[in-house]
C-alpha atoms as a PDB file:
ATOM      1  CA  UNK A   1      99.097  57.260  98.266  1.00  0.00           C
ATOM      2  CA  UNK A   2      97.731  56.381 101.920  1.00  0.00           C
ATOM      3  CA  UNK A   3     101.355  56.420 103.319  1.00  0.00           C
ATOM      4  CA  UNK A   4     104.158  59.012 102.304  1.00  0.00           C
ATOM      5  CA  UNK A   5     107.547  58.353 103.784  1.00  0.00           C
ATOM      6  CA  UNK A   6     110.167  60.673 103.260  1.00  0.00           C
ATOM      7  CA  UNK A   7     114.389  59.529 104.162  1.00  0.00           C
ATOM      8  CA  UNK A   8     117.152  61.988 104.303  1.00  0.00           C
ATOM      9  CA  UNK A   9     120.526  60.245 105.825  1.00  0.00           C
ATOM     10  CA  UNK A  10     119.154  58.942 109.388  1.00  0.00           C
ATOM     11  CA  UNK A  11     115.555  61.182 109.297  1.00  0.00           C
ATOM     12  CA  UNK A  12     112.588  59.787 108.563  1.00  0.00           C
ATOM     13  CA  UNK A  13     108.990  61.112 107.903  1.00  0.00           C
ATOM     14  CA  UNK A  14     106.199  58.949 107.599  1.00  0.00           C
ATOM     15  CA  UNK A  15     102.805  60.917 106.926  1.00  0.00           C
ATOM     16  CA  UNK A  16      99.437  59.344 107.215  1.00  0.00           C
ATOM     17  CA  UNK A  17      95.722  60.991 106.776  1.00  0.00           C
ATOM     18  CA  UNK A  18      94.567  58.837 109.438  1.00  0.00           C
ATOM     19  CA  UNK A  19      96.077  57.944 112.552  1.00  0.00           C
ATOM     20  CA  UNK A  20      95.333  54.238 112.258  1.00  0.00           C
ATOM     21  CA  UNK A  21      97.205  53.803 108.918  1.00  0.00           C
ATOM     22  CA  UNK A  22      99.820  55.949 110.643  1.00  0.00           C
ATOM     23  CA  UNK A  23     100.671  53.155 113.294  1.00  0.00           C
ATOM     24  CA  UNK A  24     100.814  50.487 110.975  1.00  0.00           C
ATOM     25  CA  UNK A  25     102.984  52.175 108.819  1.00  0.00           C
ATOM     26  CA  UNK A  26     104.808  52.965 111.516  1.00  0.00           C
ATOM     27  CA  UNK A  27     105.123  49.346 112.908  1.00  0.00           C
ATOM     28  CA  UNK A  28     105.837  47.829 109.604  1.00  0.00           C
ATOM     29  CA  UNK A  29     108.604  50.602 109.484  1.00  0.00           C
ATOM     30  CA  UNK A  30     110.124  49.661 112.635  1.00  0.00           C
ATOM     31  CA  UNK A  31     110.107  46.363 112.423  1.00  0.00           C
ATOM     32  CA  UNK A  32     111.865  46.167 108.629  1.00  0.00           C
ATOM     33  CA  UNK A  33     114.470  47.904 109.841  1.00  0.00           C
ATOM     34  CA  UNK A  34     114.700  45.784 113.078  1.00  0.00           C
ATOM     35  CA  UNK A  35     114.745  43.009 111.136  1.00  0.00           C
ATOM     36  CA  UNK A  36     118.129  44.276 108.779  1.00  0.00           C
ATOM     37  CA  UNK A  37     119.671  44.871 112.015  1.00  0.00           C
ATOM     38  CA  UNK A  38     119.436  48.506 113.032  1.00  0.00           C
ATOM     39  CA  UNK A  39     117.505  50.516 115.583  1.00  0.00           C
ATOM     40  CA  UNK A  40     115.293  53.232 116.120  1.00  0.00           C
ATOM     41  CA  UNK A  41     115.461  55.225 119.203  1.00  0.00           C
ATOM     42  CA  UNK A  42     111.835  55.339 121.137  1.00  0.00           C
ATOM     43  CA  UNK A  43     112.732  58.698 122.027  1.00  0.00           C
ATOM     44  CA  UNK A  44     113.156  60.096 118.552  1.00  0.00           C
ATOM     45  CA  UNK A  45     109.760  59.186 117.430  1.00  0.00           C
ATOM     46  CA  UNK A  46     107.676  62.433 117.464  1.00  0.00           C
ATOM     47  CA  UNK A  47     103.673  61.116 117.492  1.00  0.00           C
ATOM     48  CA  UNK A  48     102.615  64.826 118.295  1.00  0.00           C
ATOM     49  CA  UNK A  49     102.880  68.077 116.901  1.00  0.00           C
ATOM     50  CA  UNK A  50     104.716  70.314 116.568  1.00  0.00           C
ATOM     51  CA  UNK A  51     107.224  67.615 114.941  1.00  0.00           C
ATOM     52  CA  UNK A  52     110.762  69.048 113.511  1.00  0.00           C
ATOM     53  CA  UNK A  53     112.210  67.073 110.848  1.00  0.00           C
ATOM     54  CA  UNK A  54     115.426  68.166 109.194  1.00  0.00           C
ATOM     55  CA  UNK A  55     115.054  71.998 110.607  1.00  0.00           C
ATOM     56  CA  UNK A  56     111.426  72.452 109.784  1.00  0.00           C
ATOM     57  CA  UNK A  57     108.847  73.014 112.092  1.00  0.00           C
ATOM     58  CA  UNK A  58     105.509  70.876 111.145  1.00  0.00           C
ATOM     59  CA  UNK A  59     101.860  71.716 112.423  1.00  0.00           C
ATOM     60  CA  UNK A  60      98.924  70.074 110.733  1.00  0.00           C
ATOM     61  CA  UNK A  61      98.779  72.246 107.792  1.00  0.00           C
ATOM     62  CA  UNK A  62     101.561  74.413 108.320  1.00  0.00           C
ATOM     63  CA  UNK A  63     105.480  73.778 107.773  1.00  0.00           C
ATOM     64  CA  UNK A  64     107.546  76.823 108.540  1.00  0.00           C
ATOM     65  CA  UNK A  65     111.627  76.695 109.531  1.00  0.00           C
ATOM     66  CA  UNK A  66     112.597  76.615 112.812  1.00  0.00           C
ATOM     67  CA  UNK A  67     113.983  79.688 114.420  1.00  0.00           C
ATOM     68  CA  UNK A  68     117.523  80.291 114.010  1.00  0.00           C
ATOM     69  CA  UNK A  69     119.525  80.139 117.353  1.00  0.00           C
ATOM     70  CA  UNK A  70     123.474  81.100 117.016  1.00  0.00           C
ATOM     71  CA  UNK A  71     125.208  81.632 119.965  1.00  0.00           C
ATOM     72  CA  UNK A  72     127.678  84.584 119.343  1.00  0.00           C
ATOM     73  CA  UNK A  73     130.721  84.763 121.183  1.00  0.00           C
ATOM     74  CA  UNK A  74     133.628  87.213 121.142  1.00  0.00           C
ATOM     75  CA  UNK A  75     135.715  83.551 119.995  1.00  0.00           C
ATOM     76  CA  UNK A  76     133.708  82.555 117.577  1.00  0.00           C
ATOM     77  CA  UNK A  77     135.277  80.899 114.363  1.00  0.00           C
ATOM     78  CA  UNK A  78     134.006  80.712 110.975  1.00  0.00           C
ATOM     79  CA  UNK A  79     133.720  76.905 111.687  1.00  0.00           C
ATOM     80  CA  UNK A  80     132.208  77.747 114.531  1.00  0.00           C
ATOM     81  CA  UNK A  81     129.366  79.455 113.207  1.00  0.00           C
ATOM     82  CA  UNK A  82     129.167  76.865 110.789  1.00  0.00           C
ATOM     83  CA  UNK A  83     128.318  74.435 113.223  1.00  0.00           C
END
């Protein structure tokens, strides 16, 4: 396939070999889902690397998780570590 596109809940991840086909996926993306009434925040598109996508960390030919950061209180909950 020239276009993968991977959804989880309100994630997506649209992967392209070439930049060109990347756009117009892109595009054709955006504006389906203009068109059924939702909307994509500018600001949450990621057109450079590193790009995170549901806690991984993605280079060009490299996906690693990202570093765990927990804040550790004397306070803290289970929930709150949860979280």
């Amino acid at each position: 396939p020239s276009v993968i596109i991977y959804h989880y809940m309100d994630n997506i991840l649209v992967a392209t070999a070439q930049e060109t086909e990347l756009r117009v996926a892109i595009d054709t993306l955006t504006n389906t889902i203009w068109e059924a009434g939702l909307q994509i925040a500018s600001g949450k598109i990621q057109w450079t690397q590193p790009w995170t996508y549901l806690g991984w960390h993605i280079i060009q030919q490299e996906i690693t998780p990202q570093p765990l950061m927990l804040k550790v209180t004397d306070t803290m909950t289970l929930n709150d570590v949860q979280r």
